[in-house]
N, C-alpha and C. Protein backbone atom coordinates (compact mmCIF):
# COMPACT_ATOMS: atom_id res chain seq x y z
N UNK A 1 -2.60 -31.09 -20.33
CA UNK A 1 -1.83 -30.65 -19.18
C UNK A 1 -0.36 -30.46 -19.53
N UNK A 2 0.33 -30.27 -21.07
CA UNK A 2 1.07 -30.44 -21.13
C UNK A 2 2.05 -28.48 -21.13
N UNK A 3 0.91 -28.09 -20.38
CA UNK A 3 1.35 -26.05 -20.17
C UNK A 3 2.38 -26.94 -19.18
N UNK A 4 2.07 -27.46 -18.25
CA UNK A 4 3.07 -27.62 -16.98
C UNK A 4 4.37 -27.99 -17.54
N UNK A 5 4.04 -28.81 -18.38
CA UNK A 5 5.35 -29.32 -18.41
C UNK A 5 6.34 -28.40 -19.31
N UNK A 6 5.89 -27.27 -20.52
CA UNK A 6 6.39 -26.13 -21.24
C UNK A 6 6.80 -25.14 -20.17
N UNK A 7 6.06 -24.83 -19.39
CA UNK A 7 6.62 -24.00 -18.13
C UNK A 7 7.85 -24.40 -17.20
N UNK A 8 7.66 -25.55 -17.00
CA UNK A 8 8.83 -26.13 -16.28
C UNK A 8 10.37 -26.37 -17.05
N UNK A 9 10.35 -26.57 -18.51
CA UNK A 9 11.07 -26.94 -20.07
C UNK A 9 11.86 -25.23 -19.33
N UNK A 10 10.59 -24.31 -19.62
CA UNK A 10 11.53 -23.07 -20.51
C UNK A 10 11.55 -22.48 -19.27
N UNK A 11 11.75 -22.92 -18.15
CA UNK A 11 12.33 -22.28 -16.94
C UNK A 11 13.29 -22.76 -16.34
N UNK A 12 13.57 -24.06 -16.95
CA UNK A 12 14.98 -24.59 -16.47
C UNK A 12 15.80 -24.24 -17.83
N UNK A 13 15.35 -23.98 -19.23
CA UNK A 13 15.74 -24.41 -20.21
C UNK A 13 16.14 -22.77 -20.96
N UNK A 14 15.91 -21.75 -19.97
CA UNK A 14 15.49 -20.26 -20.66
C UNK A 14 16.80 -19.66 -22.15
N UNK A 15 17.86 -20.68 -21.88
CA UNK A 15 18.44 -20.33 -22.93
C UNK A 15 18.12 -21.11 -24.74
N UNK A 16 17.32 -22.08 -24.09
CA UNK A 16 16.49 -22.77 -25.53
C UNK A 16 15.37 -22.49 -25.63
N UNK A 17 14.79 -21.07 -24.99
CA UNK A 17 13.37 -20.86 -25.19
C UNK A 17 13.30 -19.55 -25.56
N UNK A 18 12.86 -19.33 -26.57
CA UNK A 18 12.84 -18.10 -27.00
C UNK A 18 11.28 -17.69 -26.76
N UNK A 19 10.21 -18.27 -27.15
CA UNK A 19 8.99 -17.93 -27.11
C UNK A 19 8.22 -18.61 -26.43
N UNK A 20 7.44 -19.01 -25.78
CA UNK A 20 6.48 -19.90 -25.57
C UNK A 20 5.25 -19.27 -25.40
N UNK A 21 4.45 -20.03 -25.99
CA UNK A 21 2.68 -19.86 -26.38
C UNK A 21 1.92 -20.94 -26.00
N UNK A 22 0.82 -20.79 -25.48
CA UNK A 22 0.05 -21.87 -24.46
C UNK A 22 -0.92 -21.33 -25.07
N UNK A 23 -2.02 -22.54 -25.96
CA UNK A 23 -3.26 -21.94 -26.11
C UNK A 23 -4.11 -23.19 -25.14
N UNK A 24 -5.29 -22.57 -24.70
CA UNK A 24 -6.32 -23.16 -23.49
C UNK A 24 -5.46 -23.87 -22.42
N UNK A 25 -4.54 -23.23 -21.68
CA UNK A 25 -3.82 -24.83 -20.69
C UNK A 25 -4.59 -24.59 -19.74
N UNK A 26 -4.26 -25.79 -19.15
CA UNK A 26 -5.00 -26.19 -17.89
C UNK A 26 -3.62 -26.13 -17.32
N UNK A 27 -3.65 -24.88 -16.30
CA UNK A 27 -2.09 -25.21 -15.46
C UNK A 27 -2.25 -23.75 -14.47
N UNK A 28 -1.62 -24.07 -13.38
CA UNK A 28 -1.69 -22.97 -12.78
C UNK A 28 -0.11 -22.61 -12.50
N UNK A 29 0.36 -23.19 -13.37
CA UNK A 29 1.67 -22.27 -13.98
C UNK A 29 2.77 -22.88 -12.91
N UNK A 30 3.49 -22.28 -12.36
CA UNK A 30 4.91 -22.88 -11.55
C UNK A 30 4.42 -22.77 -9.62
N UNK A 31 2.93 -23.05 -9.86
CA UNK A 31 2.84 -22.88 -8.44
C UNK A 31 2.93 -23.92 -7.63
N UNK A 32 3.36 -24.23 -6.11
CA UNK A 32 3.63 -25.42 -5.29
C UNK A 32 1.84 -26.02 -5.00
N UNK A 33 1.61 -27.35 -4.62
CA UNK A 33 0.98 -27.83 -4.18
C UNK A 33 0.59 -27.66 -3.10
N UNK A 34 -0.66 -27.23 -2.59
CA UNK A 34 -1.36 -27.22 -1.89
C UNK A 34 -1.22 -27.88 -0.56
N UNK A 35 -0.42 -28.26 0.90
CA UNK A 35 -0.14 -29.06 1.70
C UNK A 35 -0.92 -30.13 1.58
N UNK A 36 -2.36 -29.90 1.56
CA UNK A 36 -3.13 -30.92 1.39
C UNK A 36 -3.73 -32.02 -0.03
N UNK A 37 -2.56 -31.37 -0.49
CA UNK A 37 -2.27 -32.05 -1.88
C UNK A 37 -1.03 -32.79 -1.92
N UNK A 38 -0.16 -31.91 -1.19
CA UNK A 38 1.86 -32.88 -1.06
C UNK A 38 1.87 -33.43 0.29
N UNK A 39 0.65 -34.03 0.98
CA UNK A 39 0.90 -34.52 1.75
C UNK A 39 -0.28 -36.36 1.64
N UNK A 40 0.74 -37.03 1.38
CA UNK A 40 0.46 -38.39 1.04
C UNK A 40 -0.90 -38.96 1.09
N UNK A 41 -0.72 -39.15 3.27
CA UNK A 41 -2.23 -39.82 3.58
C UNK A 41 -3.30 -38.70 3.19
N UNK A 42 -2.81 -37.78 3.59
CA UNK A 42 -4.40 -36.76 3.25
C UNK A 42 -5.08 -36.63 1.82
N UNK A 43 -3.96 -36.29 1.27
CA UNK A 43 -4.37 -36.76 -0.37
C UNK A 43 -4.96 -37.91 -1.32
N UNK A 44 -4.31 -38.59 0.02
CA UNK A 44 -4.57 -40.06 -0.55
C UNK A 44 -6.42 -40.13 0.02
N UNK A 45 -6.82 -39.72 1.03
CA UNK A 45 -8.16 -39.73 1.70
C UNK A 45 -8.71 -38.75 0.66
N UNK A 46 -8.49 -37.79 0.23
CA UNK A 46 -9.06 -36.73 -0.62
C UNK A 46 -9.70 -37.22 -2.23
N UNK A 47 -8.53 -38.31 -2.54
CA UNK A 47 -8.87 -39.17 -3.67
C UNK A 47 -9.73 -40.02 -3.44
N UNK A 48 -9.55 -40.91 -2.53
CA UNK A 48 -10.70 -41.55 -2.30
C UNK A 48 -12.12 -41.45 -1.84
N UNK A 49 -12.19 -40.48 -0.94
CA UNK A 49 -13.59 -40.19 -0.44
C UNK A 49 -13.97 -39.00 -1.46
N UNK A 50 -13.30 -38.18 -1.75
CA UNK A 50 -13.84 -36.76 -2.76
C UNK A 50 -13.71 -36.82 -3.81
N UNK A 51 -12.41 -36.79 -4.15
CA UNK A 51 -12.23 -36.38 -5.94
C UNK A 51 -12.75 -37.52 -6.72
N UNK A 52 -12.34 -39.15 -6.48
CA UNK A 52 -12.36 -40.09 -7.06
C UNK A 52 -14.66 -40.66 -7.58
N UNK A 53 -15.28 -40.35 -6.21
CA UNK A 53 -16.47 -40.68 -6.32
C UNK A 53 -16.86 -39.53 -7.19
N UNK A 54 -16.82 -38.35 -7.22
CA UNK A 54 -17.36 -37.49 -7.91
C UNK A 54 -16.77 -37.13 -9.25
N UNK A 55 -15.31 -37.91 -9.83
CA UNK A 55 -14.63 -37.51 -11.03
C UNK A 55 -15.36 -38.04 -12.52
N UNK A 56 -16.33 -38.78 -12.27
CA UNK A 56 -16.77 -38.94 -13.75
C UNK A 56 -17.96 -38.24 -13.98
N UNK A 57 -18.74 -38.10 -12.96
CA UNK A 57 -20.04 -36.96 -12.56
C UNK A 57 -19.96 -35.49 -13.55
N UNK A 58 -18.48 -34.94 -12.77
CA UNK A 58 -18.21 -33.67 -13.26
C UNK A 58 -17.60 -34.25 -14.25
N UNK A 59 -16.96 -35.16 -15.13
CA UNK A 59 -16.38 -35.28 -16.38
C UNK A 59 -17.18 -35.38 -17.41
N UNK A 60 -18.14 -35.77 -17.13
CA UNK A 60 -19.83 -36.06 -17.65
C UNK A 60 -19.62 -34.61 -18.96
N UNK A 61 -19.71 -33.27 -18.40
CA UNK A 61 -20.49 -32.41 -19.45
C UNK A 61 -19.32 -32.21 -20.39
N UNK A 62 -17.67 -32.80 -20.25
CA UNK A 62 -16.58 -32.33 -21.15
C UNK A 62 -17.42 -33.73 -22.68
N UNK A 63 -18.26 -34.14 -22.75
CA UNK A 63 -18.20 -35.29 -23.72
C UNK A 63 -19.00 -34.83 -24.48
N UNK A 64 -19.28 -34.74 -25.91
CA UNK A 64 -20.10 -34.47 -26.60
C UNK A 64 -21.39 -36.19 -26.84
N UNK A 65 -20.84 -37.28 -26.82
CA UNK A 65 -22.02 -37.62 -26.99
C UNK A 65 -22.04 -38.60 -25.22
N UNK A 66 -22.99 -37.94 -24.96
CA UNK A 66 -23.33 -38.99 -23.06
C UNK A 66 -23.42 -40.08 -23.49
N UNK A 67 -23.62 -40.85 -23.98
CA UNK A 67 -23.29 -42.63 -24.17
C UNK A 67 -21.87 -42.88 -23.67
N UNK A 68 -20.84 -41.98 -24.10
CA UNK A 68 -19.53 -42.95 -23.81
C UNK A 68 -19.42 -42.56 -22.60
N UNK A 69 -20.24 -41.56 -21.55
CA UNK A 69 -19.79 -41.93 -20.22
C UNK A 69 -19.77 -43.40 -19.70
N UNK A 70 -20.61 -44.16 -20.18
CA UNK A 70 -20.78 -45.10 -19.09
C UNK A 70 -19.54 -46.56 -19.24
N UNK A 71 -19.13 -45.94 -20.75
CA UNK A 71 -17.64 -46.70 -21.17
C UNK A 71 -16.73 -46.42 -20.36
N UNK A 72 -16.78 -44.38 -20.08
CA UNK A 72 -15.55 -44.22 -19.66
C UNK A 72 -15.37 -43.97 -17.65
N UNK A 73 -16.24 -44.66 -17.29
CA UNK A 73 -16.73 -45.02 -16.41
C UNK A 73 -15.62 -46.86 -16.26
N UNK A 74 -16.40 -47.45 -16.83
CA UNK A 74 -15.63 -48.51 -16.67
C UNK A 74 -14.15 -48.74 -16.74
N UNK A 75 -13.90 -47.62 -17.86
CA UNK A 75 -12.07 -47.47 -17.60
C UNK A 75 -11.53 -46.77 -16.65
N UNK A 76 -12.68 -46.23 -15.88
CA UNK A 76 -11.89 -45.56 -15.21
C UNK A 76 -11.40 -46.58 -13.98
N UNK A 77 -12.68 -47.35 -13.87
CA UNK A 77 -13.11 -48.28 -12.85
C UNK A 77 -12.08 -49.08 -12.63
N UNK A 78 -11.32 -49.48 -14.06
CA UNK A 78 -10.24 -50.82 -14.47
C UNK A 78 -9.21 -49.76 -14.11
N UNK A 79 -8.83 -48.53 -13.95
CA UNK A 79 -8.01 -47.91 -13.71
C UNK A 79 -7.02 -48.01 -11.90
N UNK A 80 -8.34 -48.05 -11.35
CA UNK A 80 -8.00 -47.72 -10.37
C UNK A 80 -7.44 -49.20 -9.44
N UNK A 81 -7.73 -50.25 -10.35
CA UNK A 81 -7.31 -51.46 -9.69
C UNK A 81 -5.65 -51.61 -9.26
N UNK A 82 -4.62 -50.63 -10.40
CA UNK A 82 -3.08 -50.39 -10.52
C UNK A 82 -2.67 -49.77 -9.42
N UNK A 83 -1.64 -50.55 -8.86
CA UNK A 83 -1.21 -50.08 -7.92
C UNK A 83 -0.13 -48.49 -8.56
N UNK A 84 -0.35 -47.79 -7.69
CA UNK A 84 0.47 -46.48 -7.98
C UNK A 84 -0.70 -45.26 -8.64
N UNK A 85 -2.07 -45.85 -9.04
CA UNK A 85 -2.80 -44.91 -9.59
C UNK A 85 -3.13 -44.03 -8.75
N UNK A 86 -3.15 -44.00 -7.40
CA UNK A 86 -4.06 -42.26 -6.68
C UNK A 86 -2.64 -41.08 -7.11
N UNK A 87 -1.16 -42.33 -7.39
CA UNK A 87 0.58 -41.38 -7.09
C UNK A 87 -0.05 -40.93 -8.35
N UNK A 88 -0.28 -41.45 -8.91
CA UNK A 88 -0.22 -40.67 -10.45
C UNK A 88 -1.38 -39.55 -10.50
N UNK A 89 -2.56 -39.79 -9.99
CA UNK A 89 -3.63 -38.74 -9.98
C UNK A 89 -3.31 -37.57 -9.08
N UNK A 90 -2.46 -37.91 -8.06
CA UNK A 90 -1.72 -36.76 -7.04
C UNK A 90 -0.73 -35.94 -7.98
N UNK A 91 -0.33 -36.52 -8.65
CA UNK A 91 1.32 -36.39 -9.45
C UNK A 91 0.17 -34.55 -10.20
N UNK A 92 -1.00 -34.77 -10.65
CA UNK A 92 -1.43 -34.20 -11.70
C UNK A 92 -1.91 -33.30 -11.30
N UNK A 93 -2.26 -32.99 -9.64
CA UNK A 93 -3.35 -32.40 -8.92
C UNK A 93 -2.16 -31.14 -9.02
């Protein structure tokens, strides 16, 4: 995810950027968030009832060997105990 952050660099930065090249990003470039993404409680309900139950499901086919889902399952699990983790999964959305 780090297109977002090259996009954001060489658009505040356009006199230290001469080129920039993005191969595969995941970014939808300098666009605003979705209301129902920059808006706290809703987002915060969106993580929990939607994105969060179904995020290792669909993370499932990025793994080449299916055994370490059920590892990365558990980290995700230990993840979510931190306070500030849905800010940070919002932060990314």
């Amino acid at each position: 995810m780090g297109s977002t952050v090259a996009l954001n660099y060489a658009d505040h930065f356009k006199d230290k950027v001469e080129r920039l090249i993005l191969i595969d990003p995941a970014s939808l470039g300098m666009s605003k968030a979705p209301w129902y993404i920059s808006t706290p409680l809703v987002s915060d309900l969106l993580f929990t009832f939607y994105w969060r139950p179904r995020a290792v499901e669909k993370q499932m086919n990025e793994y080449f060997n299916p055994s370490a889902v059920s590892e990365y399952r558990a980290i995700n699990e230990d993840q979510m105990k931190y306070k500030g983790y849905k800010n940070t999964i919002r932060s990314t959305w």
